[in-house]
N, C-alpha and C. Protein backbone atom coordinates (compact mmCIF):
# COMPACT_ATOMS: atom_id res chain seq x y z
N UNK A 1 79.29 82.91 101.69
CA UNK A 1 78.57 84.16 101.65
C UNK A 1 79.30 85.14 100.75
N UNK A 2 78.17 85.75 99.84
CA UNK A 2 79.53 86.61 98.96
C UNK A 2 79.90 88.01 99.72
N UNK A 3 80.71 88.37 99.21
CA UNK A 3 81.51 89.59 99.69
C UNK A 3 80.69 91.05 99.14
N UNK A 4 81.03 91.87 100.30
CA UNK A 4 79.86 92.54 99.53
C UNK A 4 80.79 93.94 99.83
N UNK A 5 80.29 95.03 98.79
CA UNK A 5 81.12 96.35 98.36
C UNK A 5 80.33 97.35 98.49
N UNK A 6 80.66 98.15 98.44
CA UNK A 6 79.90 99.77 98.83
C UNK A 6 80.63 100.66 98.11
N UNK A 7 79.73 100.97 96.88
CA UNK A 7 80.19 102.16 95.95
C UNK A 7 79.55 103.49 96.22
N UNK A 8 80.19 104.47 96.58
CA UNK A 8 79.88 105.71 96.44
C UNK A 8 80.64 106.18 95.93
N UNK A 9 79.48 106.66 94.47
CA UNK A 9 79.90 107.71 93.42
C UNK A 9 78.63 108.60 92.96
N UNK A 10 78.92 109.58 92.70
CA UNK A 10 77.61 110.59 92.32
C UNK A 10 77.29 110.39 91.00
N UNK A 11 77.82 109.88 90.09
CA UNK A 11 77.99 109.41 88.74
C UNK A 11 76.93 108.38 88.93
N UNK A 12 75.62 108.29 88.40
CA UNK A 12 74.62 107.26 88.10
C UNK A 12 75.70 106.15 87.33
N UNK A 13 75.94 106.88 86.47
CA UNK A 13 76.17 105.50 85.05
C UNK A 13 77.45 104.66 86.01
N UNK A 14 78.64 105.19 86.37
CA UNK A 14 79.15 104.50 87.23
C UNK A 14 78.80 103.78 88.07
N UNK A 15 77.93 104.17 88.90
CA UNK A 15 77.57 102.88 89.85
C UNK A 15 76.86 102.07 89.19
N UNK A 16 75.93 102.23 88.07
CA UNK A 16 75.48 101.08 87.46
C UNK A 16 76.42 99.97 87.00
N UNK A 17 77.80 100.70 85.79
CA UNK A 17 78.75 99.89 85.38
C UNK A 17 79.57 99.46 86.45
N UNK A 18 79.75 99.94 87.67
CA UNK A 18 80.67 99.46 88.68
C UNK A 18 79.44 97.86 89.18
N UNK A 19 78.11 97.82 89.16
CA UNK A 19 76.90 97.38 89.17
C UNK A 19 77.52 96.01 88.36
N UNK A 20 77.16 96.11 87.30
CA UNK A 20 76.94 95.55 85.56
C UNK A 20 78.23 94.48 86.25
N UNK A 21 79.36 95.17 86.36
CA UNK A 21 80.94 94.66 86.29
C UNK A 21 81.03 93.44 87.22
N UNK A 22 80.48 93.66 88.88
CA UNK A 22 80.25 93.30 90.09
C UNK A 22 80.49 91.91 90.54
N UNK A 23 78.56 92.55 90.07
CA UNK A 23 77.76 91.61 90.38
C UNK A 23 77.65 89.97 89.97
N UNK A 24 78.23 90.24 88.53
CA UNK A 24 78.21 88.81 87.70
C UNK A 24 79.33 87.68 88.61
N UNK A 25 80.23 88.31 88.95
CA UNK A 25 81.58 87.91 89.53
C UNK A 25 81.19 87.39 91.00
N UNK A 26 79.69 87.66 91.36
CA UNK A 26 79.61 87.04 92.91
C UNK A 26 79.66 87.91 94.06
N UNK A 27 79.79 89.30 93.70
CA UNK A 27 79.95 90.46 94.71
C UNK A 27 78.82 91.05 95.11
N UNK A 28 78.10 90.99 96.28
CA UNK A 28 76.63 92.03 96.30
C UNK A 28 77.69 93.71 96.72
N UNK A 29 76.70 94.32 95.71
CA UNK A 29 77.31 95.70 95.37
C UNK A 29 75.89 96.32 96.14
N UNK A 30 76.18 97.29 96.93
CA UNK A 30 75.55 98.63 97.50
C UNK A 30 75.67 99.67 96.87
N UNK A 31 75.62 100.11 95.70
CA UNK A 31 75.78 101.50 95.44
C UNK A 31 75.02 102.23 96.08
N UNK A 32 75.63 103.94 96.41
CA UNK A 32 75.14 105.27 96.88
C UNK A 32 75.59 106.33 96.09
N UNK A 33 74.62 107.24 96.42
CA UNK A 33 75.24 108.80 95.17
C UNK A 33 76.48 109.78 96.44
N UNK A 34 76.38 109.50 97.60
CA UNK A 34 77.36 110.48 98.21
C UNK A 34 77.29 110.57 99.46
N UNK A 35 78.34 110.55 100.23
CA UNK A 35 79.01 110.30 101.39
C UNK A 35 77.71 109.72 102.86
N UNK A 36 76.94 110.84 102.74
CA UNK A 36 76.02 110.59 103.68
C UNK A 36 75.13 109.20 103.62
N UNK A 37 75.01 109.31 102.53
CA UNK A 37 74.14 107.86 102.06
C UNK A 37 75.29 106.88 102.31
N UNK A 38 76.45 107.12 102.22
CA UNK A 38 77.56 105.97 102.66
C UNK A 38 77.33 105.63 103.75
N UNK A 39 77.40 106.70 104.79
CA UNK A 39 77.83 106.82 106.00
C UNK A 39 76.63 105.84 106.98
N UNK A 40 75.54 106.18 106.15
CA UNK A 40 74.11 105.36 106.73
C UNK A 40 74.58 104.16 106.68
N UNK A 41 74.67 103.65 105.17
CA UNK A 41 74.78 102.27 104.77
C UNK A 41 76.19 101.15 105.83
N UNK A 42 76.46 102.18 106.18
CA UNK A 42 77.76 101.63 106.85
C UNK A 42 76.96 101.12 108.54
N UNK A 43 76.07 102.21 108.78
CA UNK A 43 75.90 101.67 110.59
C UNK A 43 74.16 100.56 109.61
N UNK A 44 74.10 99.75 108.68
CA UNK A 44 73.11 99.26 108.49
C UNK A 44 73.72 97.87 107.91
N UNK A 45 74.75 97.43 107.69
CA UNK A 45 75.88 96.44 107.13
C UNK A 45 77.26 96.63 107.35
N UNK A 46 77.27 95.32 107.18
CA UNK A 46 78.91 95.08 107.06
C UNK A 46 79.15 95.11 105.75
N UNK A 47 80.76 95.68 105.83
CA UNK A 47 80.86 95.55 104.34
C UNK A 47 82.81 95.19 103.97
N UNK A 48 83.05 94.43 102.76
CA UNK A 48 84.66 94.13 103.05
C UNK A 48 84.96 95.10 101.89
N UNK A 49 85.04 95.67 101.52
CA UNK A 49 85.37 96.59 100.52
C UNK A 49 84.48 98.08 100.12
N UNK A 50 85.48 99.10 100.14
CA UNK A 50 84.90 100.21 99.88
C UNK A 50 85.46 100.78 99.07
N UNK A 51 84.53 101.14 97.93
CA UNK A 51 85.15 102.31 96.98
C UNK A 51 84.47 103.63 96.77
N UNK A 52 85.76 104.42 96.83
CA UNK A 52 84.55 105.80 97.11
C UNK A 52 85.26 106.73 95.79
N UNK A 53 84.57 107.64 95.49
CA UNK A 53 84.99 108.62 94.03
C UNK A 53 85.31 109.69 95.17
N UNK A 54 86.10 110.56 94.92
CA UNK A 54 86.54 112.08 95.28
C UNK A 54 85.71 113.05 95.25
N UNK A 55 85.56 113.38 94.26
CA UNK A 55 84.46 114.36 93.37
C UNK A 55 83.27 114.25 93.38
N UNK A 56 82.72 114.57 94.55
CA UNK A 56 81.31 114.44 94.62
C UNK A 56 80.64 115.81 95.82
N UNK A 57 79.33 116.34 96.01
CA UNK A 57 78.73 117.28 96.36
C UNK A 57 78.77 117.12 98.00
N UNK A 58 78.83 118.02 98.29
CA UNK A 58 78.62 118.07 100.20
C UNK A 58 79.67 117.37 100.94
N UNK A 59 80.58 116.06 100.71
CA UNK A 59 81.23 115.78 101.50
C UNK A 59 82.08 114.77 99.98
N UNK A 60 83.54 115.24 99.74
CA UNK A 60 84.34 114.83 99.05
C UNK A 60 84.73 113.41 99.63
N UNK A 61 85.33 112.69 98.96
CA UNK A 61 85.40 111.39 99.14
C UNK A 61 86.87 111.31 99.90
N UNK A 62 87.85 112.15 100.32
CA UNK A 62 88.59 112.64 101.27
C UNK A 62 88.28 112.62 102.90
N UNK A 63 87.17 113.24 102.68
CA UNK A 63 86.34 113.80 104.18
C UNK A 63 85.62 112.68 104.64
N UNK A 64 84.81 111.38 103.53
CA UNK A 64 84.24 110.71 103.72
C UNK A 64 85.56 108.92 104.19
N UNK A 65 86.34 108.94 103.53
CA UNK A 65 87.18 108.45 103.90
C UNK A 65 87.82 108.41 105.50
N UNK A 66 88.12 109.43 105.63
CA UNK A 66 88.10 110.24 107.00
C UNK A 66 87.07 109.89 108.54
N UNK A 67 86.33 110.05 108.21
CA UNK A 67 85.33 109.52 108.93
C UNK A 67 85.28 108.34 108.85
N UNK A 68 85.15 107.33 107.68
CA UNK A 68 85.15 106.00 107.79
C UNK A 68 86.20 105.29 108.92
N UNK A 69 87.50 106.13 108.30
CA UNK A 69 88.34 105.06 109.49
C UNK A 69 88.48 105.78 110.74
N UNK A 70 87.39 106.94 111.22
CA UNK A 70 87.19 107.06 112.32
C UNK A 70 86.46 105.68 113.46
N UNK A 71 85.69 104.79 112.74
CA UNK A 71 84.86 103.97 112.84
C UNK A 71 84.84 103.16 113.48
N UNK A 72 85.50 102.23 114.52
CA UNK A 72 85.74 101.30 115.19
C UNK A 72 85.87 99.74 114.27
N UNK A 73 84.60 99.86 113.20
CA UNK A 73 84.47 98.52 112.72
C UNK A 73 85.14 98.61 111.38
N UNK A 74 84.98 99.89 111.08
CA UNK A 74 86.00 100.21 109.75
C UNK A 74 87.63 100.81 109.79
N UNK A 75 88.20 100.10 110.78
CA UNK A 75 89.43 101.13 110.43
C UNK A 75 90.46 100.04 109.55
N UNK A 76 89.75 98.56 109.26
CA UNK A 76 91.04 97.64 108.69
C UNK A 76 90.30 97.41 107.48
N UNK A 77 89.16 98.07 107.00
CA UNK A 77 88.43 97.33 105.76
C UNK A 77 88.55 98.30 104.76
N UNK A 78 89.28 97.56 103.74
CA UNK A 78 90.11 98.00 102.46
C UNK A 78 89.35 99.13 101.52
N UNK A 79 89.92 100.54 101.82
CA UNK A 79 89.03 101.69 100.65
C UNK A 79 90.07 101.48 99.72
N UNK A 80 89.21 101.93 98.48
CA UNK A 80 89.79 101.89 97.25
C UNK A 80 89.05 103.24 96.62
N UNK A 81 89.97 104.40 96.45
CA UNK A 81 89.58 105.38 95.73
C UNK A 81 89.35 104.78 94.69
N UNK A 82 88.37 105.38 93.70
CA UNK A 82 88.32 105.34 91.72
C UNK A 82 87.99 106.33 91.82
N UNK A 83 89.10 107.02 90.75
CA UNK A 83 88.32 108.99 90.46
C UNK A 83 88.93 109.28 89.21
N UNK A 84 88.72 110.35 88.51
CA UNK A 84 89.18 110.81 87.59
C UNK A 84 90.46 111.64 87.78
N UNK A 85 90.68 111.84 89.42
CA UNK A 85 91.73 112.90 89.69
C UNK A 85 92.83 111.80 89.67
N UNK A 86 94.01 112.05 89.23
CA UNK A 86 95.13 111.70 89.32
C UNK A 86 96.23 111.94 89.32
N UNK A 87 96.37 113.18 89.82
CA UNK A 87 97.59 113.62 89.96
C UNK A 87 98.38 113.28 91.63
N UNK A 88 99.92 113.53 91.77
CA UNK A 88 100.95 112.85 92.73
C UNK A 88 99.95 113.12 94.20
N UNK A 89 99.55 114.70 93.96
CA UNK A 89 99.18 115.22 95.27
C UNK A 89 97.83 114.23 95.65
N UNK A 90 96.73 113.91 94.47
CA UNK A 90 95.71 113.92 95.03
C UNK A 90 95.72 112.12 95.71
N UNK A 91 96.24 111.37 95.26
CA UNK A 91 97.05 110.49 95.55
C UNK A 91 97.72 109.90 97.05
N UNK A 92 98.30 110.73 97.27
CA UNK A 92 99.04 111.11 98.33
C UNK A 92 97.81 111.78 99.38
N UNK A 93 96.79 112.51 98.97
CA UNK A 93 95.76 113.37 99.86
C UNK A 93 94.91 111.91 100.65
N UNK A 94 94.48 110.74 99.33
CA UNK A 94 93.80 109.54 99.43
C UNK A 94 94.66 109.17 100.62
N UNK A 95 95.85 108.55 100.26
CA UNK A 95 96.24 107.43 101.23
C UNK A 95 96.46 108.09 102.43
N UNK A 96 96.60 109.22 102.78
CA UNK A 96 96.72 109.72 103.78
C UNK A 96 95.29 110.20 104.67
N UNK A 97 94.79 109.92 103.80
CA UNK A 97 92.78 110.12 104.23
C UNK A 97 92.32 108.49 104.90
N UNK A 98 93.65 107.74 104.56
CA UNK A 98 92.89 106.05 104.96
C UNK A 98 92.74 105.27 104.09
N UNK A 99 92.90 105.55 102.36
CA UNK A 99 92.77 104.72 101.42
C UNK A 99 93.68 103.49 101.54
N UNK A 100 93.37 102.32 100.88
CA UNK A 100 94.58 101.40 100.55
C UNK A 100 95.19 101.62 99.11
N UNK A 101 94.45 101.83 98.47
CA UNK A 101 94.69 101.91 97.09
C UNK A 101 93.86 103.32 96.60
N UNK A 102 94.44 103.43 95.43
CA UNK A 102 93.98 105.04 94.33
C UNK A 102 94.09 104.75 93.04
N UNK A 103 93.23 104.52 92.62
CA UNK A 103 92.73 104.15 91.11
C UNK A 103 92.78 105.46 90.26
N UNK A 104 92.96 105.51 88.93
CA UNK A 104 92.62 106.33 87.98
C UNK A 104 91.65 105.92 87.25
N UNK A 105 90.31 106.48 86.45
CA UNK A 105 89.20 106.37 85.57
C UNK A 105 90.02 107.12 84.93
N UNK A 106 89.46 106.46 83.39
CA UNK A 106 88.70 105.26 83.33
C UNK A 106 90.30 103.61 83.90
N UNK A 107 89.45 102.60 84.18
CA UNK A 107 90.41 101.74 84.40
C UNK A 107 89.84 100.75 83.56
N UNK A 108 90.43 99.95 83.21
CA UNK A 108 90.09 98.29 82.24
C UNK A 108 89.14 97.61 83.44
N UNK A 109 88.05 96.87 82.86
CA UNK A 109 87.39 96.43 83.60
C UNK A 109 88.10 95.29 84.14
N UNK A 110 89.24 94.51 83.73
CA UNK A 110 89.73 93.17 83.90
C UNK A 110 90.54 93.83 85.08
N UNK A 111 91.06 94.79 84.69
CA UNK A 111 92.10 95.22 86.06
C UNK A 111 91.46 95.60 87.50
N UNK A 112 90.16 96.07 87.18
CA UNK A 112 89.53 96.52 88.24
C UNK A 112 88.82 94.99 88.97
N UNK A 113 88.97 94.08 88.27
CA UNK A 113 87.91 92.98 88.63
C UNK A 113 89.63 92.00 89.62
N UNK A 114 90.60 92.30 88.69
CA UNK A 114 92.46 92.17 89.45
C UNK A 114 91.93 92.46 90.80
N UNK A 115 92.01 94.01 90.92
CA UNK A 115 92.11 94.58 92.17
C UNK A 115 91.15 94.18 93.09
N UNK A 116 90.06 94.30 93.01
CA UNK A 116 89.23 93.54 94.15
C UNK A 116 89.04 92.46 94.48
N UNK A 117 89.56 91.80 93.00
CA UNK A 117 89.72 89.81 93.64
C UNK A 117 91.36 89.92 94.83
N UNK A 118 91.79 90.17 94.16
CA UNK A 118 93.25 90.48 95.11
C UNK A 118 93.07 91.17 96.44
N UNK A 119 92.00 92.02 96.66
CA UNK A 119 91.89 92.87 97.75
C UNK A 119 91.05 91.84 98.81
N UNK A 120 89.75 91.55 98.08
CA UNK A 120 89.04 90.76 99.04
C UNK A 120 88.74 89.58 99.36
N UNK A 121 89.36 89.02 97.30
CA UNK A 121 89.15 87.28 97.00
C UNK A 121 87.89 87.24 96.86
């Protein structure tokens, strides 16, 4: 059964290319534009990987993080920030929100395709 991911980013073109990148590799991808639409998708599937962007409207990807590993079924399933923010603090804000990992955009697509084979296989 393939492994399946949950992108929330408010960025169309991103979730398409996070899409484009994916999918070929065997991954069913869920994209959403922002937290709430996460939050649904979450009590409607299982999912082994989550990547969420920061920077997004009504509920930052901090807050949404947050809640995730409030979750019972999500508190061991691997988030992976991708954002444009990258500085020590915001970093440090992620993993302490529940992230496993904190990506910087743009990233190489080969490295990003690294990280989630490594994360979920």
């Amino acid at each position: 059964m393939a492994k399946t991911i949950l992108v929330v980013d408010d960025d169309e073109l991103v979730r398409i290319a996070l899409n484009e990148l994916l999918r070929p590799e065997g991954y069913e991808v869920h994209p959403v534009p922002n937290g709430a639409e996460a939050l649904k998708k979450l009590d409607q599937n299982d999912y082994d990987l989550l990547m969420l962007d920061i920077i997004m409207p009504e509920m930052d990807g901090f807050e949404l993080c947050r809640q995730i590993r409030e979750r019972e079924d999500y508190r061991e399933t691997p988030i992976v920030f991708l954002t444009a923010k990258s500085r020590d603090e915001d970093r440090d804000k992620g993993i302490e929100a529940g992230a496993n990992l904190f990506l910087s955009k743009p990233i190489s697509p080969d490295k990003l395709l690294r990280v989630v084979s490594d994360t979920i296989g």
